[in-house]
PDB file of N, CA and C in Angstrom:
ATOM      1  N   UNK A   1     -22.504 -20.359   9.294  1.00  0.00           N
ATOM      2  CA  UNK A   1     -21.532 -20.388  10.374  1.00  0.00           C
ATOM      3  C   UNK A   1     -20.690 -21.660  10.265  1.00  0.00           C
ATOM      4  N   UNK A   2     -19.365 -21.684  10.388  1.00  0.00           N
ATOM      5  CA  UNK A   2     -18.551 -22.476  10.550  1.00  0.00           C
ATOM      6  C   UNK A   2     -18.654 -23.653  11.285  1.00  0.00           C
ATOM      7  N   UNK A   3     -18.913 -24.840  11.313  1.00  0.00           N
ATOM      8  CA  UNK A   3     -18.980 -26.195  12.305  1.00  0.00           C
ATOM      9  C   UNK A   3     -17.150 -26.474  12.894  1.00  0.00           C
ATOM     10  N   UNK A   4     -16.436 -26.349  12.070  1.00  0.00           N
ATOM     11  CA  UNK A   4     -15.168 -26.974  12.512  1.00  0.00           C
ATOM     12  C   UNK A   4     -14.705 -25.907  13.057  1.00  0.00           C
ATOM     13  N   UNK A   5     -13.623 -26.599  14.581  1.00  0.00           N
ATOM     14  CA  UNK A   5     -13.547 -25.846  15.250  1.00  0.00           C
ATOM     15  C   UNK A   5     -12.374 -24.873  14.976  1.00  0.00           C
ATOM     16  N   UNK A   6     -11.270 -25.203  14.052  1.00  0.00           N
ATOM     17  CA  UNK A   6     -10.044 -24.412  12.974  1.00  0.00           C
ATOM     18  C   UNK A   6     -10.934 -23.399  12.703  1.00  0.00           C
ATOM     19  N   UNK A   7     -11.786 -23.283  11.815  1.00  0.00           N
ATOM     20  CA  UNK A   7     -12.663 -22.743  11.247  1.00  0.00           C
ATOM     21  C   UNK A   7     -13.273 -21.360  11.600  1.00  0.00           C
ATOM     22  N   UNK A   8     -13.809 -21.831  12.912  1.00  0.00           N
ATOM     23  CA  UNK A   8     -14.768 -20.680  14.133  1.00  0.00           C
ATOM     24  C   UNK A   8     -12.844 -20.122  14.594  1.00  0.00           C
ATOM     25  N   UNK A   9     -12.116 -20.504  14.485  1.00  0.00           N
ATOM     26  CA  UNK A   9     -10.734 -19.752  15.077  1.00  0.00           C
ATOM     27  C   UNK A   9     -10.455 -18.970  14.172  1.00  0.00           C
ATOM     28  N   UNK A  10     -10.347 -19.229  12.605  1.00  0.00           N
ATOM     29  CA  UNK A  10     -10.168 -18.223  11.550  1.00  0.00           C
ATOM     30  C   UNK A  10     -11.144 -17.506  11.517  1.00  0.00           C
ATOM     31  N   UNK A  11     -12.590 -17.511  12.128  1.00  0.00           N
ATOM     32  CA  UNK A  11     -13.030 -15.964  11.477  1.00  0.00           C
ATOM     33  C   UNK A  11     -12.539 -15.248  13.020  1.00  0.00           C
ATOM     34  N   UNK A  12     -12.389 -15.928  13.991  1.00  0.00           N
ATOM     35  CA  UNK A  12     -11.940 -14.739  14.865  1.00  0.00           C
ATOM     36  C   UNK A  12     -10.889 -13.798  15.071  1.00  0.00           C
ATOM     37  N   UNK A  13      -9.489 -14.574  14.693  1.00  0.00           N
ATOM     38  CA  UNK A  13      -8.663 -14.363  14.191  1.00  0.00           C
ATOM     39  C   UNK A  13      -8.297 -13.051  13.033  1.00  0.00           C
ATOM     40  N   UNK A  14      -9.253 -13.566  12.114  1.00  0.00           N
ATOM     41  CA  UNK A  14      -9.557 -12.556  10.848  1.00  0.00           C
ATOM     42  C   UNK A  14     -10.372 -10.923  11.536  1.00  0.00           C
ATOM     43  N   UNK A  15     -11.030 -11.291  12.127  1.00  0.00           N
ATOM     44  CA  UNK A  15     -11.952 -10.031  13.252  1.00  0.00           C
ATOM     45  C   UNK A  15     -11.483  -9.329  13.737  1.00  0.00           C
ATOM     46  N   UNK A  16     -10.120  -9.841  14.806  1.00  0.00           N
ATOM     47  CA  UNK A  16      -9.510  -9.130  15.328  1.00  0.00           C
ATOM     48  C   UNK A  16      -8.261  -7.926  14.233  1.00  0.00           C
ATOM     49  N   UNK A  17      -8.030  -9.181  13.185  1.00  0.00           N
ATOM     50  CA  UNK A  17      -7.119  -8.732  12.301  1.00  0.00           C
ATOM     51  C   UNK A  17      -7.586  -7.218  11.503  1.00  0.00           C
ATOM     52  N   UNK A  18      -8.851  -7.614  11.034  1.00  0.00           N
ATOM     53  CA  UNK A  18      -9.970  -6.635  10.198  1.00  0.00           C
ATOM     54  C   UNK A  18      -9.715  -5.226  11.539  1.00  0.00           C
ATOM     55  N   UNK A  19     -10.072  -5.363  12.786  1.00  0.00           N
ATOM     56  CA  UNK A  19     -10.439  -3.957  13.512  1.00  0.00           C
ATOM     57  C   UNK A  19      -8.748  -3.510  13.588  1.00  0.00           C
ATOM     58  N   UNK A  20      -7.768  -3.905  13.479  1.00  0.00           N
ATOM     59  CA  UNK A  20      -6.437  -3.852  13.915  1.00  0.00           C
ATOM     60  C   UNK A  20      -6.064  -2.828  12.564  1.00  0.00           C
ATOM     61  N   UNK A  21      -6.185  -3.442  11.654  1.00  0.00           N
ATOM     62  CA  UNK A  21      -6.162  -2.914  10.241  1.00  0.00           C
ATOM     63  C   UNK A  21      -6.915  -1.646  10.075  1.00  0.00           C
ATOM     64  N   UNK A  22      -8.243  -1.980   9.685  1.00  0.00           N
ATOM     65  CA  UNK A  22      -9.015  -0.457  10.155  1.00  0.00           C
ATOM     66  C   UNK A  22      -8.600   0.594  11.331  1.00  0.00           C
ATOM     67  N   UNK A  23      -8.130   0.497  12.255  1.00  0.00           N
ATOM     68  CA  UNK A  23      -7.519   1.422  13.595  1.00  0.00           C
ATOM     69  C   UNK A  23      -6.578   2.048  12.816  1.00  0.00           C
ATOM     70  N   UNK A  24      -5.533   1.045  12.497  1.00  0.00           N
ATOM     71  CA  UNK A  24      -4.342   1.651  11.641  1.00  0.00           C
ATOM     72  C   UNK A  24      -4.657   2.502  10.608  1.00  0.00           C
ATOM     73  N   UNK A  25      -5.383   1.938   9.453  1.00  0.00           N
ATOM     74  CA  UNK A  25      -5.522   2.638   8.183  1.00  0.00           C
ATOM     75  C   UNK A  25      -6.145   4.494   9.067  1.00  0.00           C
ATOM     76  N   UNK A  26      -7.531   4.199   9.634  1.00  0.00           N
ATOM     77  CA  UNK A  26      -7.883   5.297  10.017  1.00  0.00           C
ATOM     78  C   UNK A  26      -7.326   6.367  10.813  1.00  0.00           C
ATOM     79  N   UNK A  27      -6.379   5.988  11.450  1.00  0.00           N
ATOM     80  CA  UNK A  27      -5.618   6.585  12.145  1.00  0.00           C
ATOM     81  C   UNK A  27      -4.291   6.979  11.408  1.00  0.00           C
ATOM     82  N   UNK A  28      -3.819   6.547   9.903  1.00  0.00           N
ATOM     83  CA  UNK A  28      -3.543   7.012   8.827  1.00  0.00           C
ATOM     84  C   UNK A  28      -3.678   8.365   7.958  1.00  0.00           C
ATOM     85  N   UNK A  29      -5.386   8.037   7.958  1.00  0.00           N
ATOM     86  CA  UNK A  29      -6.137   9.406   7.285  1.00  0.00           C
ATOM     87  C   UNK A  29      -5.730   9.976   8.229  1.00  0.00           C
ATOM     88  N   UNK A  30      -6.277   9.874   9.293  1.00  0.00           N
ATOM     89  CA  UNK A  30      -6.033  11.758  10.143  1.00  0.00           C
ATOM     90  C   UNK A  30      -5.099  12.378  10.376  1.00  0.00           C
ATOM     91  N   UNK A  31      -3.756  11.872  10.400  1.00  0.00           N
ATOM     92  CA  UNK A  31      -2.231  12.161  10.616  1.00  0.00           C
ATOM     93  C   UNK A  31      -1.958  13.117   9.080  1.00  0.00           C
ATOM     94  N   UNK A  32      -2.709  11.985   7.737  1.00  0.00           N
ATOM     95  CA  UNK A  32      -2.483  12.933   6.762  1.00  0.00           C
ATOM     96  C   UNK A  32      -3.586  13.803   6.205  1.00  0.00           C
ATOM     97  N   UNK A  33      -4.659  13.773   7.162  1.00  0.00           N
ATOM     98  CA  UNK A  33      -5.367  15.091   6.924  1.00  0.00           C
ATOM     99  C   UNK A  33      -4.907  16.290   7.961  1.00  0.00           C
ATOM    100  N   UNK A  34      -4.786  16.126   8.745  1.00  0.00           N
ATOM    101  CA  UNK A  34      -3.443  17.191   9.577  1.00  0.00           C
ATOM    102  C   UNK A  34      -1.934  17.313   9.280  1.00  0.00           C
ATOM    103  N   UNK A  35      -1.887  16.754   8.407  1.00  0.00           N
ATOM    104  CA  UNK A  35      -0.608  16.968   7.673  1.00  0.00           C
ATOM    105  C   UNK A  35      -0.979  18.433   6.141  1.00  0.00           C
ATOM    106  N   UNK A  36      -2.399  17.621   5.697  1.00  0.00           N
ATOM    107  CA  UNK A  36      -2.627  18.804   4.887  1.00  0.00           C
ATOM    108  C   UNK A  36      -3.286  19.927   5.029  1.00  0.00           C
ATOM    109  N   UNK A  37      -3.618  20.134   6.092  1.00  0.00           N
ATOM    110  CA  UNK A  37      -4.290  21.157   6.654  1.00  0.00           C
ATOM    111  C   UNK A  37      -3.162  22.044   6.810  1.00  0.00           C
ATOM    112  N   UNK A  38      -1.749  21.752   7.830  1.00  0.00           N
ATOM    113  CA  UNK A  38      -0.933  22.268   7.920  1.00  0.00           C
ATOM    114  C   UNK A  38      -0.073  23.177   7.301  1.00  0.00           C
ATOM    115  N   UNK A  39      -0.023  22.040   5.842  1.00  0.00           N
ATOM    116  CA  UNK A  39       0.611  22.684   4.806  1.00  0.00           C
ATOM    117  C   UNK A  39      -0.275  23.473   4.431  1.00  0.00           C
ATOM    118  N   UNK A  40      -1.749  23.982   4.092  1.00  0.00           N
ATOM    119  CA  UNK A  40      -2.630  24.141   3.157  1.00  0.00           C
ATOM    120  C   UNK A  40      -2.624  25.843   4.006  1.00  0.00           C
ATOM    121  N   UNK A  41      -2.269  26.054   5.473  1.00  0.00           N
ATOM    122  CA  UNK A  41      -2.582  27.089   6.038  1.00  0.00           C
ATOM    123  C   UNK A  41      -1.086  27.579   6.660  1.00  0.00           C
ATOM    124  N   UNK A  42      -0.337  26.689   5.827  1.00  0.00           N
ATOM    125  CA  UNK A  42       1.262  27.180   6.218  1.00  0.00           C
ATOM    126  C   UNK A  42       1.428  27.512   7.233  1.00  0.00           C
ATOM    127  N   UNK A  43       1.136  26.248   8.353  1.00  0.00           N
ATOM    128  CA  UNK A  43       1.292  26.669   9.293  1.00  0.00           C
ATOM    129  C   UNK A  43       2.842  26.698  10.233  1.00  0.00           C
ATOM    130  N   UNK A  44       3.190  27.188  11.199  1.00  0.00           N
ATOM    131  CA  UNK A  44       4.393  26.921  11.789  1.00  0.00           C
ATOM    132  C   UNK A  44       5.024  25.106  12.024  1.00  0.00           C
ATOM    133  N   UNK A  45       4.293  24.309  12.530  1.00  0.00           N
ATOM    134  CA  UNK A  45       4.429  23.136  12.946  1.00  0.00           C
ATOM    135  C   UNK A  45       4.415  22.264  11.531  1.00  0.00           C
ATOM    136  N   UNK A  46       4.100  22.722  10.062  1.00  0.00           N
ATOM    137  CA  UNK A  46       3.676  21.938   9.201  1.00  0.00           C
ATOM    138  C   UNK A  46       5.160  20.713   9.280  1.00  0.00           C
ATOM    139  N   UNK A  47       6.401  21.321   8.851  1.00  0.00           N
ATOM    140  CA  UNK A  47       7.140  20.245   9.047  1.00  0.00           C
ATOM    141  C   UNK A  47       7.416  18.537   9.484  1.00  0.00           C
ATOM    142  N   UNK A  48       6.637  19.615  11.235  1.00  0.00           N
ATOM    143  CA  UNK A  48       6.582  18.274  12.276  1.00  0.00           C
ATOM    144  C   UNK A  48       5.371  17.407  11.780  1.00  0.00           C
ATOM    145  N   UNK A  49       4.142  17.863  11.304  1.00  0.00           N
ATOM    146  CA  UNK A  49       3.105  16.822  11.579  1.00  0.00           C
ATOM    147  C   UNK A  49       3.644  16.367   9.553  1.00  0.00           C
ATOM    148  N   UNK A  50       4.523  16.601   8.916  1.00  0.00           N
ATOM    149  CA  UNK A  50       4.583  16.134   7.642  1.00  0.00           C
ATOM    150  C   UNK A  50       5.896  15.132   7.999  1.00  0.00           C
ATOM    151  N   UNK A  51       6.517  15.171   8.760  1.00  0.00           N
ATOM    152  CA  UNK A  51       7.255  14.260   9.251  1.00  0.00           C
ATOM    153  C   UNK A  51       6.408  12.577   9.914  1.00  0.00           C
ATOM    154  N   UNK A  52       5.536  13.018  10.835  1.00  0.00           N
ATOM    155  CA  UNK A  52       5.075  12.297  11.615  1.00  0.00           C
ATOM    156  C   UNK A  52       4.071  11.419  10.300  1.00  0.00           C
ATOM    157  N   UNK A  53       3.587  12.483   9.649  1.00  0.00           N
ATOM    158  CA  UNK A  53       2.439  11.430   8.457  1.00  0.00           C
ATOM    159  C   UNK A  53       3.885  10.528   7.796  1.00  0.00           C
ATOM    160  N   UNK A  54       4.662  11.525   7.512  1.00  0.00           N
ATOM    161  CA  UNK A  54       6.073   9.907   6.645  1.00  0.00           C
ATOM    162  C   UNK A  54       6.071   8.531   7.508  1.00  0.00           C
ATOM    163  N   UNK A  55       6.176   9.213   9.104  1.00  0.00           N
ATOM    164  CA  UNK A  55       6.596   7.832   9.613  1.00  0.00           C
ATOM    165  C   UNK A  55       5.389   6.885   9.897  1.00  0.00           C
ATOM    166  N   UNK A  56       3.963   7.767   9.593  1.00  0.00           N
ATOM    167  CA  UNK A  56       2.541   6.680   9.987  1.00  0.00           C
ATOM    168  C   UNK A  56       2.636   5.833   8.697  1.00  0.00           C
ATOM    169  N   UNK A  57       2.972   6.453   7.123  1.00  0.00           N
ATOM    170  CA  UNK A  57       2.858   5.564   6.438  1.00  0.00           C
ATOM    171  C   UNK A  57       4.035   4.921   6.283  1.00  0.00           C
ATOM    172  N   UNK A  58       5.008   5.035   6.653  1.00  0.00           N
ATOM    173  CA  UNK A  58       5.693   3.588   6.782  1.00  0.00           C
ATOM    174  C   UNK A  58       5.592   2.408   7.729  1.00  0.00           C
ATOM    175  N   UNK A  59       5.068   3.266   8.660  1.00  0.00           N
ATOM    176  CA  UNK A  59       4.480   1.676   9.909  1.00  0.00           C
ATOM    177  C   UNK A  59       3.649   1.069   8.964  1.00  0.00           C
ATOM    178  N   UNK A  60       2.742   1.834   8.142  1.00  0.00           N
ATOM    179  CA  UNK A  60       0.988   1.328   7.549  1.00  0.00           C
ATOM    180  C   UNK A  60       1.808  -0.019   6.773  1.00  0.00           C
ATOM    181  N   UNK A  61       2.918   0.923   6.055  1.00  0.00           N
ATOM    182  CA  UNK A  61       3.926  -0.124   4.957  1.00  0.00           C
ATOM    183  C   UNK A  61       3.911  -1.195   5.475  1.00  0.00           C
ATOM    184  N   UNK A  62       5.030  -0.747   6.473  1.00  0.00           N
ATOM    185  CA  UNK A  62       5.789  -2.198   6.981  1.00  0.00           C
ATOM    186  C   UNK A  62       4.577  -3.217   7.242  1.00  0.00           C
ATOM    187  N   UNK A  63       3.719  -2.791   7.815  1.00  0.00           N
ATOM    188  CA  UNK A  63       3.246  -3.583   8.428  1.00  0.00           C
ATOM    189  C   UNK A  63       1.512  -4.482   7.451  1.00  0.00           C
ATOM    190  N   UNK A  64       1.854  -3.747   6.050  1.00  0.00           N
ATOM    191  CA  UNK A  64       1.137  -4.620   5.242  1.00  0.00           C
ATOM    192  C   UNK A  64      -0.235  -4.140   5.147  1.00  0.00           C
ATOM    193  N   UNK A  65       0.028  -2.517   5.564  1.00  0.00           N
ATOM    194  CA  UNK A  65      -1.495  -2.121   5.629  1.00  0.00           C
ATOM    195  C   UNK A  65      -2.207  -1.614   4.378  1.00  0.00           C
ATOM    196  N   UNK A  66      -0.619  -0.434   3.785  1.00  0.00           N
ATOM    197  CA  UNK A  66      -0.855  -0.263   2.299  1.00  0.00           C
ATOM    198  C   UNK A  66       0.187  -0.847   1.490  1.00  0.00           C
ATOM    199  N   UNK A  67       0.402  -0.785   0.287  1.00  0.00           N
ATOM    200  CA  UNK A  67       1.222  -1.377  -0.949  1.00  0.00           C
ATOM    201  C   UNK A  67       2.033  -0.233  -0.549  1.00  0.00           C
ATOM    202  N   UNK A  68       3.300  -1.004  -0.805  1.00  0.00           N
ATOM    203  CA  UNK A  68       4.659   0.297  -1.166  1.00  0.00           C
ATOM    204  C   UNK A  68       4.363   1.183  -1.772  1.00  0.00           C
ATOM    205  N   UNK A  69       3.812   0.601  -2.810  1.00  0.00           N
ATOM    206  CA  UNK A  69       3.912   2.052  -4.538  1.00  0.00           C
ATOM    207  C   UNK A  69       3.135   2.654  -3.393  1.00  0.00           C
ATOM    208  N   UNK A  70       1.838   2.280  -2.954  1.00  0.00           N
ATOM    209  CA  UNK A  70       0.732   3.304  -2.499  1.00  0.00           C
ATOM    210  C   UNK A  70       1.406   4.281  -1.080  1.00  0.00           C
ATOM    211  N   UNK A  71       2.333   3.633  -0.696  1.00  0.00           N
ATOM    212  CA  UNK A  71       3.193   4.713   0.643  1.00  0.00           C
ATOM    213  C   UNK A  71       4.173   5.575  -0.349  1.00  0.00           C
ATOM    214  N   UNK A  72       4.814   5.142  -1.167  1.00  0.00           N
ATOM    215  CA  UNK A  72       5.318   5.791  -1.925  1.00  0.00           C
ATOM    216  C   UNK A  72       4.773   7.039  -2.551  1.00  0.00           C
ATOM    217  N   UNK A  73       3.611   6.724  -2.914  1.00  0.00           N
ATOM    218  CA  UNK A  73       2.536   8.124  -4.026  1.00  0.00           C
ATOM    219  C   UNK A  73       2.522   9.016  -2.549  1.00  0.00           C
ATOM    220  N   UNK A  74       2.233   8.402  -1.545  1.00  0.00           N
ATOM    221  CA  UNK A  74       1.704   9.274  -0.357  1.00  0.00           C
ATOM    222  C   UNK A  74       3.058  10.355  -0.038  1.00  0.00           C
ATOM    223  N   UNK A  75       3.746   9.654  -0.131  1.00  0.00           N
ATOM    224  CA  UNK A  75       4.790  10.535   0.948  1.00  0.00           C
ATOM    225  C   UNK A  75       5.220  11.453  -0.315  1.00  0.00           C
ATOM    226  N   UNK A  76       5.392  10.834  -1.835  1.00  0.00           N
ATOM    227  CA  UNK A  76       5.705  12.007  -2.880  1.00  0.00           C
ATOM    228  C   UNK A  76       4.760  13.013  -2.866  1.00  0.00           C
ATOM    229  N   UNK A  77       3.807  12.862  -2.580  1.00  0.00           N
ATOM    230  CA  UNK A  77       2.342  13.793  -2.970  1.00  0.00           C
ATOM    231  C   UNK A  77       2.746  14.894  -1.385  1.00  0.00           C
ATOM    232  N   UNK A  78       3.158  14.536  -0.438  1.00  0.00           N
ATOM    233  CA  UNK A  78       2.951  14.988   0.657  1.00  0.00           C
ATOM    234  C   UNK A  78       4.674  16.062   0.652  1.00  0.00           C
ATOM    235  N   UNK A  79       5.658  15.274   0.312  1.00  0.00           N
ATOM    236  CA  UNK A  79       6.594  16.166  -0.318  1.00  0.00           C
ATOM    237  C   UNK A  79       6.645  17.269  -0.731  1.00  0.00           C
ATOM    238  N   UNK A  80       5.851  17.347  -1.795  1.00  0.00           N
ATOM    239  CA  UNK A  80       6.102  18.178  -2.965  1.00  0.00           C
ATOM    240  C   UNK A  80       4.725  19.205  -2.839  1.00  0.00           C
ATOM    241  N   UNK A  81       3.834  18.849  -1.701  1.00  0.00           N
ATOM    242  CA  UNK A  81       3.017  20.098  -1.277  1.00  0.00           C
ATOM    243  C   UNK A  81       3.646  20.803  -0.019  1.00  0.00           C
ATOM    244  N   UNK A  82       4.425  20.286   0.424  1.00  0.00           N
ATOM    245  CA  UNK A  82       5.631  20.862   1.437  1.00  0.00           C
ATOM    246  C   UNK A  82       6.809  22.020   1.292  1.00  0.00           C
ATOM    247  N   UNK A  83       6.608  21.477  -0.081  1.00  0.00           N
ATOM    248  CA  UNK A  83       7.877  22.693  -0.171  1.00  0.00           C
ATOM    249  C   UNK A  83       7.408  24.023  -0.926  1.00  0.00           C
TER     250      UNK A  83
END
């Protein structure tokens, strides 16, 4: 355990950061596992929830959750089972 008091502030800091991150990422998967479900059973709404997974992984982007290339593969992969 940390003695300095900077120290005991960075792992909390980091804690909060870690569950913030995980919420996001996981809440990632499920947007694009209902994204492929959608497509996979052609469903009426597939559009909308293949829209909504584009815009979860660009928040994930922006916000440093995944690598570009890796939002990039996502949304091509998610594309091109769309059409």
């Amino acid at each position: 355990m940390a003695n300095i008091k900077s120290a005991k502030k960075r792992i909390l800091v980091q804690a909060k950061r870690a569950a913030r991150n995980k919420a996001c990422k996981t809440n990632l998967k499920t947007v694009l596992k209902q994204a492929n479900a959608a497509i996979a059973e052609n469903a009426e709404n597939k559009d909308a929830l293949v829209k909504a997974a584009v815009k979860k992984i660009d928040q994930a982007c922006a916000k440093g959750i995944i690598h570009k290339n890796c939002a990039a593969r996502k949304k091509s992969t998610l594309a091109a089972l769309a059409k």
